[in-house]
PDB file of N, CA and C in Angstrom:
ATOM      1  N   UNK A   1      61.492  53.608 -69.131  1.00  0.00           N
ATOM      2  CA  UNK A   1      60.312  53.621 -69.972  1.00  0.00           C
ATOM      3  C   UNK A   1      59.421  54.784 -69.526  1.00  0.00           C
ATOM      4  N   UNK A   2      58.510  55.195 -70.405  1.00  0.00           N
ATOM      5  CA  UNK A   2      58.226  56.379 -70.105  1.00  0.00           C
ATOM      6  C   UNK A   2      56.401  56.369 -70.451  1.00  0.00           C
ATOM      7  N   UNK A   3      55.921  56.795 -69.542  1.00  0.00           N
ATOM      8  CA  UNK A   3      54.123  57.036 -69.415  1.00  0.00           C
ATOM      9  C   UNK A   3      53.556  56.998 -70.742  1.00  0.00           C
ATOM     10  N   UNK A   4      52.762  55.865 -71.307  1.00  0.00           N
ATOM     11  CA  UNK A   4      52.366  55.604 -72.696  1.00  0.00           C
ATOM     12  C   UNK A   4      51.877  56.802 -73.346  1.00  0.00           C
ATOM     13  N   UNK A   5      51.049  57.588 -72.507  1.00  0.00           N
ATOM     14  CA  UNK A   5      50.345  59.226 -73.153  1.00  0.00           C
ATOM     15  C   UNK A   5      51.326  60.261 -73.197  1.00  0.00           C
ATOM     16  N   UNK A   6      52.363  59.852 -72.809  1.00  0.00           N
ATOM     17  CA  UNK A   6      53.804  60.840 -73.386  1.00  0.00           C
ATOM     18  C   UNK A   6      53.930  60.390 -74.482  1.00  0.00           C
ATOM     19  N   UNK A   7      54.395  59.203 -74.399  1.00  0.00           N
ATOM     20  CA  UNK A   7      55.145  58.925 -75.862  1.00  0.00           C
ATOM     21  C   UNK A   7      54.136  58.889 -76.896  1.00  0.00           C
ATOM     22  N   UNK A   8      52.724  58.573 -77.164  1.00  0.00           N
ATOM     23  CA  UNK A   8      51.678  58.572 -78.132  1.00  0.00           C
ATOM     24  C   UNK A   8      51.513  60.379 -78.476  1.00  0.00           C
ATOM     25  N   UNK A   9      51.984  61.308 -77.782  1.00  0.00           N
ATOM     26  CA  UNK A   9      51.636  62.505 -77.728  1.00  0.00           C
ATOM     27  C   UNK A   9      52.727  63.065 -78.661  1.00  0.00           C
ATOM     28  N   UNK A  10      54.112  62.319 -78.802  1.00  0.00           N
ATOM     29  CA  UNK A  10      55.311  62.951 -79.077  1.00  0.00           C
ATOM     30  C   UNK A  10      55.477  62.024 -80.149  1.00  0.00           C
ATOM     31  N   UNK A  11      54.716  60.938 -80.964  1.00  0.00           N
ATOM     32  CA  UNK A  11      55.118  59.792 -81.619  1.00  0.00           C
ATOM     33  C   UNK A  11      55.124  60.446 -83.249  1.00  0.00           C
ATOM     34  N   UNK A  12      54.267  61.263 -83.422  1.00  0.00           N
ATOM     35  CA  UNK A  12      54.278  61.992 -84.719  1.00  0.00           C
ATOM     36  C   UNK A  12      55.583  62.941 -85.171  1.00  0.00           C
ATOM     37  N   UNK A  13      55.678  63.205 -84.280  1.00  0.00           N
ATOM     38  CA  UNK A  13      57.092  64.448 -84.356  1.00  0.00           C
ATOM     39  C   UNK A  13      58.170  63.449 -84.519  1.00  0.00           C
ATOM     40  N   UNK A  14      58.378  62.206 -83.250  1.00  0.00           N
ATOM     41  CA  UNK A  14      59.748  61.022 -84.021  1.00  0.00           C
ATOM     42  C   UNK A  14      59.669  60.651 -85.140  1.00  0.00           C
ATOM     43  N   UNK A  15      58.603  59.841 -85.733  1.00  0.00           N
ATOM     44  CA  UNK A  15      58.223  59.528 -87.033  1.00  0.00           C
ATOM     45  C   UNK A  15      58.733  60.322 -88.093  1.00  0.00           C
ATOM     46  N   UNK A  16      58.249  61.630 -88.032  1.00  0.00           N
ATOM     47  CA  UNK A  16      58.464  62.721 -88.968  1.00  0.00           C
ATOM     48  C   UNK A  16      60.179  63.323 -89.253  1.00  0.00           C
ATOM     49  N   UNK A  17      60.910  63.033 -87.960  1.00  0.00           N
ATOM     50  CA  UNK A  17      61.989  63.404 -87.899  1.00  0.00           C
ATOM     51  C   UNK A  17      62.822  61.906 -88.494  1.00  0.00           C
ATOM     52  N   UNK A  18      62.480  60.543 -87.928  1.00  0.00           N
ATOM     53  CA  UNK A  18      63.415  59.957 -88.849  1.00  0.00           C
ATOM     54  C   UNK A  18      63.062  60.206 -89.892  1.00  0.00           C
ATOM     55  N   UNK A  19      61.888  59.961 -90.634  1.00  0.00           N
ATOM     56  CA  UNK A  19      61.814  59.758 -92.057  1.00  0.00           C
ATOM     57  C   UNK A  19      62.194  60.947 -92.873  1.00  0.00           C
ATOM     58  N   UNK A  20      62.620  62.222 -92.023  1.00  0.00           N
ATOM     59  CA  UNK A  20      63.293  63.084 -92.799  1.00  0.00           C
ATOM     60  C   UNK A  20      64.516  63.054 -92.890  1.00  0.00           C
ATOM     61  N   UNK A  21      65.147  62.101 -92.169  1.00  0.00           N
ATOM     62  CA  UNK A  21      66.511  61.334 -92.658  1.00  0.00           C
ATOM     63  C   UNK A  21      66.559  59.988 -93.533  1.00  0.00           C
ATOM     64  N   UNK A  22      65.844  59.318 -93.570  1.00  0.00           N
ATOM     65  CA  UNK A  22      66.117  58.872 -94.566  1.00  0.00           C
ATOM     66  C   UNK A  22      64.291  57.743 -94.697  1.00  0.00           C
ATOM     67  N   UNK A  23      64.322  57.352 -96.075  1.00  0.00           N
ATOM     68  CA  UNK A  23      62.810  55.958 -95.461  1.00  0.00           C
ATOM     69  C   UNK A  23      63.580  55.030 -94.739  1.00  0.00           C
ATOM     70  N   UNK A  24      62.179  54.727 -94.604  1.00  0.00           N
ATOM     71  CA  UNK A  24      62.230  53.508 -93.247  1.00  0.00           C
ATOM     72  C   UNK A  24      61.022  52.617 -93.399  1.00  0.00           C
ATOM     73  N   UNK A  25      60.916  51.090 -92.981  1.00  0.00           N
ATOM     74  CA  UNK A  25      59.960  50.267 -92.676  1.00  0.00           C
ATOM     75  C   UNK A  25      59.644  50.265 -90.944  1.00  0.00           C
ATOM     76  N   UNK A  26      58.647  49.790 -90.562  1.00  0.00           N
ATOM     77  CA  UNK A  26      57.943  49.806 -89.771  1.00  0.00           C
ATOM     78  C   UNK A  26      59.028  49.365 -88.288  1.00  0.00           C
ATOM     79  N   UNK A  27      59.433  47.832 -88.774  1.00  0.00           N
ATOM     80  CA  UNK A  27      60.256  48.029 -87.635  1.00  0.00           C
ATOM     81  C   UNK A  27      61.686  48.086 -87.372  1.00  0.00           C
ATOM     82  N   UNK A  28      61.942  48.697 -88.971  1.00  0.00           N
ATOM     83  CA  UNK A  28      63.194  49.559 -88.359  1.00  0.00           C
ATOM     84  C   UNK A  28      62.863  50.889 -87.830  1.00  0.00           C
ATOM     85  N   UNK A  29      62.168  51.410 -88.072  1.00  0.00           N
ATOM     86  CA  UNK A  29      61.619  52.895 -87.015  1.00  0.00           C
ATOM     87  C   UNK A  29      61.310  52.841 -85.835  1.00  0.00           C
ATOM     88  N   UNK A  30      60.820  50.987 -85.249  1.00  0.00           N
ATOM     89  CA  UNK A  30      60.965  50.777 -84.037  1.00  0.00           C
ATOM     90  C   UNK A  30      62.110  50.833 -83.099  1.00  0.00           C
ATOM     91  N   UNK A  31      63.011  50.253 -83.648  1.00  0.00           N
ATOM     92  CA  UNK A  31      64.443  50.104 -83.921  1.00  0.00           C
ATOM     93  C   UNK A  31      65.310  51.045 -83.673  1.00  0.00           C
ATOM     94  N   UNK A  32      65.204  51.764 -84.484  1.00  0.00           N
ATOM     95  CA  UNK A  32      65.819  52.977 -84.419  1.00  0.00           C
ATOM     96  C   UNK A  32      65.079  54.262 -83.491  1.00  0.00           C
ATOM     97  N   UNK A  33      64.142  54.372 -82.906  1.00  0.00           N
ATOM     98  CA  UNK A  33      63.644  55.153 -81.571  1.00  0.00           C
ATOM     99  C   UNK A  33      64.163  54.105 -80.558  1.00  0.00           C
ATOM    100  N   UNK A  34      63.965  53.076 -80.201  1.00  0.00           N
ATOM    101  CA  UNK A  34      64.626  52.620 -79.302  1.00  0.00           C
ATOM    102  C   UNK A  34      66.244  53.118 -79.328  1.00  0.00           C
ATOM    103  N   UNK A  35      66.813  52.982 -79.949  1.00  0.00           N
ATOM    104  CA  UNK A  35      68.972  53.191 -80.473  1.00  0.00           C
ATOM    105  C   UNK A  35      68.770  54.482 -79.505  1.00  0.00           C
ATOM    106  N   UNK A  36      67.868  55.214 -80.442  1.00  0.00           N
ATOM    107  CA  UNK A  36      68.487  56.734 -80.091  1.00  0.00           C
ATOM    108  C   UNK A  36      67.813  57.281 -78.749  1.00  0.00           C
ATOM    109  N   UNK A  37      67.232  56.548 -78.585  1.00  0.00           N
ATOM    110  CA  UNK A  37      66.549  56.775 -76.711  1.00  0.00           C
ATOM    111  C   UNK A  37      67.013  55.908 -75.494  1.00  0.00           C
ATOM    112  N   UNK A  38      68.315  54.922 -75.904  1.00  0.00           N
ATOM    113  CA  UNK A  38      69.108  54.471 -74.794  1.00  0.00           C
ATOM    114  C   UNK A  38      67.892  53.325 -74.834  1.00  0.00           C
ATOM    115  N   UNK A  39      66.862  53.162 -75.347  1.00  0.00           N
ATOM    116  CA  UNK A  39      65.892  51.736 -75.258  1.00  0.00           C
ATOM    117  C   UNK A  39      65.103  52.404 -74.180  1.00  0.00           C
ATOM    118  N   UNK A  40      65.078  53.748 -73.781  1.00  0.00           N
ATOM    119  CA  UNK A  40      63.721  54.330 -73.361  1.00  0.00           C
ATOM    120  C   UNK A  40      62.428  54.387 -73.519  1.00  0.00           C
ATOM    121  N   UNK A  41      62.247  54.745 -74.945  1.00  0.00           N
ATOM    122  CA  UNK A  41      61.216  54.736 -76.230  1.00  0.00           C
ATOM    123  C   UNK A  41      61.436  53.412 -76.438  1.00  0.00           C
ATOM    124  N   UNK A  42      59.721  52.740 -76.182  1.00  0.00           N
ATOM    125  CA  UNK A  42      59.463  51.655 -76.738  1.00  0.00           C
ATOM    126  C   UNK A  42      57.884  50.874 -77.028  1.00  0.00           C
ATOM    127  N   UNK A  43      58.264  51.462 -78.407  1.00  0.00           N
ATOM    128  CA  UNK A  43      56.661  51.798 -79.017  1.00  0.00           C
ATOM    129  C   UNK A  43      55.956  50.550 -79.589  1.00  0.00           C
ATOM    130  N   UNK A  44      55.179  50.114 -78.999  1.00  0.00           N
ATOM    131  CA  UNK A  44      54.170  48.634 -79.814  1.00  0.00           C
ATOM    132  C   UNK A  44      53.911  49.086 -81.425  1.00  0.00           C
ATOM    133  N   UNK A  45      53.489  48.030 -82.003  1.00  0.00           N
ATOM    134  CA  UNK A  45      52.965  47.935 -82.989  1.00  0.00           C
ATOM    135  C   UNK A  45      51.389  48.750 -82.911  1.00  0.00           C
ATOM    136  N   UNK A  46      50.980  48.405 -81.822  1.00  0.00           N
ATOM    137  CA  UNK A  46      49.561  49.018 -81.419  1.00  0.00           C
ATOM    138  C   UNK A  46      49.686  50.638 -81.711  1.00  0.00           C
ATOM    139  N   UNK A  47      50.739  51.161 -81.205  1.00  0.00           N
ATOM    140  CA  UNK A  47      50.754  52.726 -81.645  1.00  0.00           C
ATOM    141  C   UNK A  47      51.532  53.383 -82.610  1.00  0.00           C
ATOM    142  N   UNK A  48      52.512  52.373 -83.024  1.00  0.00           N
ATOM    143  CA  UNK A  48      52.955  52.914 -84.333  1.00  0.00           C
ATOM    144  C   UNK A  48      52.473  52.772 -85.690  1.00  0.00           C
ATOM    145  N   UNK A  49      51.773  51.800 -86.114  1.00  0.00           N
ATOM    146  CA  UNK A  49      51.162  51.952 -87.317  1.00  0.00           C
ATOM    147  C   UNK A  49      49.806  52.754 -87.072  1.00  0.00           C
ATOM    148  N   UNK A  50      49.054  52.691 -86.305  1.00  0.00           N
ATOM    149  CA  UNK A  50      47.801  53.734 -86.245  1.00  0.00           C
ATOM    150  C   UNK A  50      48.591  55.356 -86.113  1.00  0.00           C
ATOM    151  N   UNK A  51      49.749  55.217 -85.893  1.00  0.00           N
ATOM    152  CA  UNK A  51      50.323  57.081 -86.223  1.00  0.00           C
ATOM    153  C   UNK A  51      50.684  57.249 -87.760  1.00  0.00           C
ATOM    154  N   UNK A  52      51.952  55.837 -87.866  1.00  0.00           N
ATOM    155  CA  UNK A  52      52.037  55.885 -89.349  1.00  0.00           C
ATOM    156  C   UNK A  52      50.118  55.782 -90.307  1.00  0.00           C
ATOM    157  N   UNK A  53      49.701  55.331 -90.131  1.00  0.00           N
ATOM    158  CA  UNK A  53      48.467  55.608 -91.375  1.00  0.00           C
ATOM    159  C   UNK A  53      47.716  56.837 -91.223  1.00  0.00           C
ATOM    160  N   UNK A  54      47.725  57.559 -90.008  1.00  0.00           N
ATOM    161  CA  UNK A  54      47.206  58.673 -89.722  1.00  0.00           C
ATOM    162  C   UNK A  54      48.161  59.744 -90.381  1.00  0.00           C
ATOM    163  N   UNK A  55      49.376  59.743 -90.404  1.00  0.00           N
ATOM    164  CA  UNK A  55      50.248  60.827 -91.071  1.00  0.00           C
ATOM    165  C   UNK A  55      50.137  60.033 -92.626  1.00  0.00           C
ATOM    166  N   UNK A  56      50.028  59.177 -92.685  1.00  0.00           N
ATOM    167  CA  UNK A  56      50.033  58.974 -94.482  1.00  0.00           C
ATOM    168  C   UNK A  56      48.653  59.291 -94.809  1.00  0.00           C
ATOM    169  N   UNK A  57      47.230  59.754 -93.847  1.00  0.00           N
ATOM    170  CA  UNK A  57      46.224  59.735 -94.729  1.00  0.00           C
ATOM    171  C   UNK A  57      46.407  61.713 -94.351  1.00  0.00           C
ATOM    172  N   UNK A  58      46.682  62.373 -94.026  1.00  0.00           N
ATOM    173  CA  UNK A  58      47.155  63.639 -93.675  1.00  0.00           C
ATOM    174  C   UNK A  58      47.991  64.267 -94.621  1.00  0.00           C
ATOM    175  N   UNK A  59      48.552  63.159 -95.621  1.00  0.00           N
ATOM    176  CA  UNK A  59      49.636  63.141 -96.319  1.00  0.00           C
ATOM    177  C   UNK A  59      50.657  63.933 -96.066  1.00  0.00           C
ATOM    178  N   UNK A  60      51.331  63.366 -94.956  1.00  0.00           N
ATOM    179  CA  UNK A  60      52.571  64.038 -94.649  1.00  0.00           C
ATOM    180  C   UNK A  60      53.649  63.084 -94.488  1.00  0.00           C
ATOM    181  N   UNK A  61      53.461  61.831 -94.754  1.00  0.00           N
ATOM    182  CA  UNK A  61      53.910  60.954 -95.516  1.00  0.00           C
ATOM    183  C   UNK A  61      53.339  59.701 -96.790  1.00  0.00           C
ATOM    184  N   UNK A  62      53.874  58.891 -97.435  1.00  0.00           N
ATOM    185  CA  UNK A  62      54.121  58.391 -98.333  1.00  0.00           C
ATOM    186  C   UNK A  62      54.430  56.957 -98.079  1.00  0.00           C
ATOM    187  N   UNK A  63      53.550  55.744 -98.496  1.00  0.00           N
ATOM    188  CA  UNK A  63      54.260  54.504 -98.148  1.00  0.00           C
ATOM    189  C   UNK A  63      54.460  53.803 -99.619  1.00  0.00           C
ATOM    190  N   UNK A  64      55.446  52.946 -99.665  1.00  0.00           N
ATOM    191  CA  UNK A  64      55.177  52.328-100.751  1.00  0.00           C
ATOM    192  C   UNK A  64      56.180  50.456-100.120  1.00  0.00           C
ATOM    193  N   UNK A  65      55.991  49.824-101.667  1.00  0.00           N
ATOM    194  CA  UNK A  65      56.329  48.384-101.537  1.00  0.00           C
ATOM    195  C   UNK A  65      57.793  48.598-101.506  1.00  0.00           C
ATOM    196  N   UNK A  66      58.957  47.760-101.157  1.00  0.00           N
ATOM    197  CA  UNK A  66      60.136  47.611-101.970  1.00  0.00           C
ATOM    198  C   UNK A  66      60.690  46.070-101.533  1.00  0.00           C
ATOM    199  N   UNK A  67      61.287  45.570-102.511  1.00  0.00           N
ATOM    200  CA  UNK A  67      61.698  44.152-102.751  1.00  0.00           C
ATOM    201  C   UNK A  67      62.777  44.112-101.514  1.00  0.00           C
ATOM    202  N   UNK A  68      63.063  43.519-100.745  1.00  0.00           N
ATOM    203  CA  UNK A  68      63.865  42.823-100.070  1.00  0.00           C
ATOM    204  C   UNK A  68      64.704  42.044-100.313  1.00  0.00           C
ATOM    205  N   UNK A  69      66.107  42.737-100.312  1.00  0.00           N
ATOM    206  CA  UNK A  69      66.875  41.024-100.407  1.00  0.00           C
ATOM    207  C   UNK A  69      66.733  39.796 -99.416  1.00  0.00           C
ATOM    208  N   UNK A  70      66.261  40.102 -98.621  1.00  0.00           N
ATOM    209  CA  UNK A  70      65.818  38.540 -97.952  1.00  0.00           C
ATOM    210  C   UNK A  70      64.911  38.821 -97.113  1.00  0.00           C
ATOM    211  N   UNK A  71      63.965  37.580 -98.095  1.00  0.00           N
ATOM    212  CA  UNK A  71      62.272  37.605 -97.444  1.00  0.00           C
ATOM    213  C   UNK A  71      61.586  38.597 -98.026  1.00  0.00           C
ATOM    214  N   UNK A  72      60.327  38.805 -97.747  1.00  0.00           N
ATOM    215  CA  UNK A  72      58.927  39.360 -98.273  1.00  0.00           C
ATOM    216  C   UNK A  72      59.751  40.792 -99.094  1.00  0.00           C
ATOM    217  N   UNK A  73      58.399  41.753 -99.953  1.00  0.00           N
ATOM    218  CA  UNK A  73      58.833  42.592 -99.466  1.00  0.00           C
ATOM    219  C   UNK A  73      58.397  43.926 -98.466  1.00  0.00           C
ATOM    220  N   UNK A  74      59.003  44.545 -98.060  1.00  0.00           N
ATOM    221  CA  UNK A  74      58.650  45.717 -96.764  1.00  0.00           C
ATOM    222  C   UNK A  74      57.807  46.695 -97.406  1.00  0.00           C
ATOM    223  N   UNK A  75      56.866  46.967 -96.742  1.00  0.00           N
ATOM    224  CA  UNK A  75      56.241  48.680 -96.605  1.00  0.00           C
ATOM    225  C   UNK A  75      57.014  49.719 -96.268  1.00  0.00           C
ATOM    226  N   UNK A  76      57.717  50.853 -97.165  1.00  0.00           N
ATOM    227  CA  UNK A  76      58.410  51.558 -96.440  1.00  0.00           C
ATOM    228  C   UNK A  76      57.603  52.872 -96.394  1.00  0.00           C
ATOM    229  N   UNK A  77      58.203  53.856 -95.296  1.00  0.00           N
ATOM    230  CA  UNK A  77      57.186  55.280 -95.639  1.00  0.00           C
ATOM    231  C   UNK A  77      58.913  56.270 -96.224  1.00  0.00           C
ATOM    232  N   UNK A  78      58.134  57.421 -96.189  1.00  0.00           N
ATOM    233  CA  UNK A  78      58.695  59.126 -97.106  1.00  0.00           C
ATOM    234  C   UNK A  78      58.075  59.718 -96.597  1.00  0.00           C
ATOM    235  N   UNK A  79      58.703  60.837 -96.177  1.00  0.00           N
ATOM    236  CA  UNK A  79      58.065  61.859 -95.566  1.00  0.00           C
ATOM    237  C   UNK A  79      58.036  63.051 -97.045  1.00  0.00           C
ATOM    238  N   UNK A  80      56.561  63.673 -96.823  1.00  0.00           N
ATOM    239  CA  UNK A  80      56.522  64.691 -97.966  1.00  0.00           C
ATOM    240  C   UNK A  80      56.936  65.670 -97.740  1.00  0.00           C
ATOM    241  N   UNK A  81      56.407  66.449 -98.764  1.00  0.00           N
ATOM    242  CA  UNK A  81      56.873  68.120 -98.949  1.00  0.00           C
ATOM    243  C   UNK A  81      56.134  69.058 -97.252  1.00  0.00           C
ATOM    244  N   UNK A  82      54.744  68.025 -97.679  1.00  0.00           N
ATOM    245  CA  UNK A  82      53.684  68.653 -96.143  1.00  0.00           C
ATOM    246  C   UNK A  82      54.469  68.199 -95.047  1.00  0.00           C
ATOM    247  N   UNK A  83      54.749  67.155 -94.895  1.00  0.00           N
ATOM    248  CA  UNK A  83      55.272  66.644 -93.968  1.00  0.00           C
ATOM    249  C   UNK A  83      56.502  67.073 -93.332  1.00  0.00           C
ATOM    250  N   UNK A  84      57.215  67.750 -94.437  1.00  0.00           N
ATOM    251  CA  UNK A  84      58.645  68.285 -93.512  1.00  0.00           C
ATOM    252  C   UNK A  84      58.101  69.700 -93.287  1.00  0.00           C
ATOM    253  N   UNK A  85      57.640  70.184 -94.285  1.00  0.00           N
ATOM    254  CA  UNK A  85      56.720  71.411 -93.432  1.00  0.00           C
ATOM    255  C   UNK A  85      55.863  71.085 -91.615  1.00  0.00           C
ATOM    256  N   UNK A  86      55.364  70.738 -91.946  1.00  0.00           N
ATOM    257  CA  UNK A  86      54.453  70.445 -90.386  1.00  0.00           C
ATOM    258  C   UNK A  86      55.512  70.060 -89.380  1.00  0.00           C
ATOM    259  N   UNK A  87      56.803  69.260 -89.744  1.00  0.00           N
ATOM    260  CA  UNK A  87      57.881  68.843 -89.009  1.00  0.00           C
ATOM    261  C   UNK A  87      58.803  69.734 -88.201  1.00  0.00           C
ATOM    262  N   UNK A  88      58.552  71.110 -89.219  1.00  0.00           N
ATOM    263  CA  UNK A  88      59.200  72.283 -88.608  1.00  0.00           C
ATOM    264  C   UNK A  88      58.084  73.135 -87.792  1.00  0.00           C
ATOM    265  N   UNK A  89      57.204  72.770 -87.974  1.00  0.00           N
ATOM    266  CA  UNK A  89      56.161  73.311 -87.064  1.00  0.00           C
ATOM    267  C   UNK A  89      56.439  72.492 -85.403  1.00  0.00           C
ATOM    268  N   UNK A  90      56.084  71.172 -85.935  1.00  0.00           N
ATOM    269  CA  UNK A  90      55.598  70.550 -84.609  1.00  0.00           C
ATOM    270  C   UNK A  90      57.805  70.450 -83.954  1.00  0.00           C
ATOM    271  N   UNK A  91      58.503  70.941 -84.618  1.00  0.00           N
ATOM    272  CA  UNK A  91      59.553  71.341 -83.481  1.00  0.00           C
ATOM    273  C   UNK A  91      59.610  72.437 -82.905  1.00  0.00           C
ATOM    274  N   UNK A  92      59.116  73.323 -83.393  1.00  0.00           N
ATOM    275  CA  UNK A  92      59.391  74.562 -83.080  1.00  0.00           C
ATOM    276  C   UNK A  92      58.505  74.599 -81.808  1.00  0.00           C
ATOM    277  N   UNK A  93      57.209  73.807 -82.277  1.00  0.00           N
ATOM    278  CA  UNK A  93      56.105  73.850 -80.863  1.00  0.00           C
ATOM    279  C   UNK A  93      56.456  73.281 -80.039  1.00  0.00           C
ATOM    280  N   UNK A  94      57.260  71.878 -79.950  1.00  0.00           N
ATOM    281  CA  UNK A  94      57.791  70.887 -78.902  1.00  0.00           C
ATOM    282  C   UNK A  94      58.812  71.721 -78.191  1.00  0.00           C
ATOM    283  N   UNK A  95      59.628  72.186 -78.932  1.00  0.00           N
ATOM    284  CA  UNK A  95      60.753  73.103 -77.955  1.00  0.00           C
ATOM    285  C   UNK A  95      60.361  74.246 -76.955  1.00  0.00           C
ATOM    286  N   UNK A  96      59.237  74.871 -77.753  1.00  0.00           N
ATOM    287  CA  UNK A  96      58.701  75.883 -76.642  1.00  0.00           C
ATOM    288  C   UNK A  96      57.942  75.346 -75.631  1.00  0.00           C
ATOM    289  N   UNK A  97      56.960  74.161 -75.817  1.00  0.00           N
ATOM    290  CA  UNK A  97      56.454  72.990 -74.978  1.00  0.00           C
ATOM    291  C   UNK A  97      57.449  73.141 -73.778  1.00  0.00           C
ATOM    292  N   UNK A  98      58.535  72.538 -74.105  1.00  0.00           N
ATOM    293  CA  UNK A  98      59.329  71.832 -72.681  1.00  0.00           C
ATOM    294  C   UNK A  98      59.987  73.505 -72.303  1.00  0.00           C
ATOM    295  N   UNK A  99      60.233  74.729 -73.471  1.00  0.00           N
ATOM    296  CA  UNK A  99      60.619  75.437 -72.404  1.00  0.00           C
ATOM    297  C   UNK A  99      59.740  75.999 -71.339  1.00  0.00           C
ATOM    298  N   UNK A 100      58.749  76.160 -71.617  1.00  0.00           N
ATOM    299  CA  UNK A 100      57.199  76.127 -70.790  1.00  0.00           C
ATOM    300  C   UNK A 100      57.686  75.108 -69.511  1.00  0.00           C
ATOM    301  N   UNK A 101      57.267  73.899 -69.797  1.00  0.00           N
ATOM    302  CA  UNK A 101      57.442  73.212 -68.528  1.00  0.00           C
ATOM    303  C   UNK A 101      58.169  73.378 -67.772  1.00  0.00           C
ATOM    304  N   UNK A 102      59.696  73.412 -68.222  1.00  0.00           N
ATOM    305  CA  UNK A 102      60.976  73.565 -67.410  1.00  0.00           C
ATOM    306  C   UNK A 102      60.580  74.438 -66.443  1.00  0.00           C
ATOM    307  N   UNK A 103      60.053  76.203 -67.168  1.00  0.00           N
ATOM    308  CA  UNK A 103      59.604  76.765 -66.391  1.00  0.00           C
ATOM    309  C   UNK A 103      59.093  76.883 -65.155  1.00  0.00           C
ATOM    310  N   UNK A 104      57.410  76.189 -65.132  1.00  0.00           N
ATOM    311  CA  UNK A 104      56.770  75.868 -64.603  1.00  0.00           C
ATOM    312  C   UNK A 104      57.796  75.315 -63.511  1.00  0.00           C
ATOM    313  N   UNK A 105      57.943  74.039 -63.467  1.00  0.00           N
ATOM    314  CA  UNK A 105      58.937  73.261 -62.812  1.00  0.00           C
ATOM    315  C   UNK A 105      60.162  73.556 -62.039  1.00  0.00           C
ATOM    316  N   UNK A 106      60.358  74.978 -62.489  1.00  0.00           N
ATOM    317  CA  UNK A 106      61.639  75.729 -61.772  1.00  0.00           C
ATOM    318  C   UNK A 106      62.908  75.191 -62.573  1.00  0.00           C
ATOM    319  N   UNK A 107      62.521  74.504 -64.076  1.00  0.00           N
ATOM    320  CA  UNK A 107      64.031  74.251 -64.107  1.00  0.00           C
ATOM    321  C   UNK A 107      64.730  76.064 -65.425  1.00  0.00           C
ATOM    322  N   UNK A 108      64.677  76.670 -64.960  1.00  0.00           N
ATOM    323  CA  UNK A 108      65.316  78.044 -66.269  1.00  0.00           C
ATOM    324  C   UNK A 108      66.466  77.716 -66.433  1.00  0.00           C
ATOM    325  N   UNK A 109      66.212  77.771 -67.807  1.00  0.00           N
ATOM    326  CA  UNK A 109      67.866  78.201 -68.843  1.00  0.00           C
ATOM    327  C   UNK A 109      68.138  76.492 -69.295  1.00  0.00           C
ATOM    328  N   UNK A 110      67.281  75.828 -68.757  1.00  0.00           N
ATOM    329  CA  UNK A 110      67.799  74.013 -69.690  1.00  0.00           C
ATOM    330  C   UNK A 110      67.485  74.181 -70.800  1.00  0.00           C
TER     331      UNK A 110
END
């Protein structure tokens, strides 16, 4: 598990990257950052919907209703047109981020 002000710092950029694979409800996006982080990433409700409504009022995503085949139905989000724009931003910045650190850190060429 990893220092809560890491992962709240980096939570917009996951968000943005699943939902540019496909929509998603709330806690399958939990769900699925846990899968793909070995259950590293493991984000409360407390910080994932205050990111999700902050990128939907930014509009760089999109939520809407959809019927469920079993039980209620879900809130799902979409990532927009802004949103995959800014997505290629905030990678391009994250990658130079850690090559920075590595740096710093003595790790060159990871």
């Amino acid at each position: 598990m990893f220092n809560r002000e890491l992962v709240k710092g980096s939570t917009s950029l996951i968000l943005l990257q699943l939902l540019a694979e496909k929509e998603m409800y709330g806690y399958e996006l939990v769900k699925e950052m846990e899968k793909r982080s070995d259950y590293s990433l493991q984000v409360k409700e407390g910080t994932l919907y205050p990111a999700l409504h902050k990128l939907e009022k930014q509009e760089y995503v999109k939520s809407f209703w959809k019927e469920s085949e079993k039980g209620p139905a879900r809130k799902y989000y979409r990532i927009t047109v802004a949103g995959e724009q800014i997505l290629e931003q905030k990678t391009t910045e994250w990658k130079n981020f850690v090559q920075t650190i590595d740096k710093v850190i003595g790790r060159k060429g990871v």
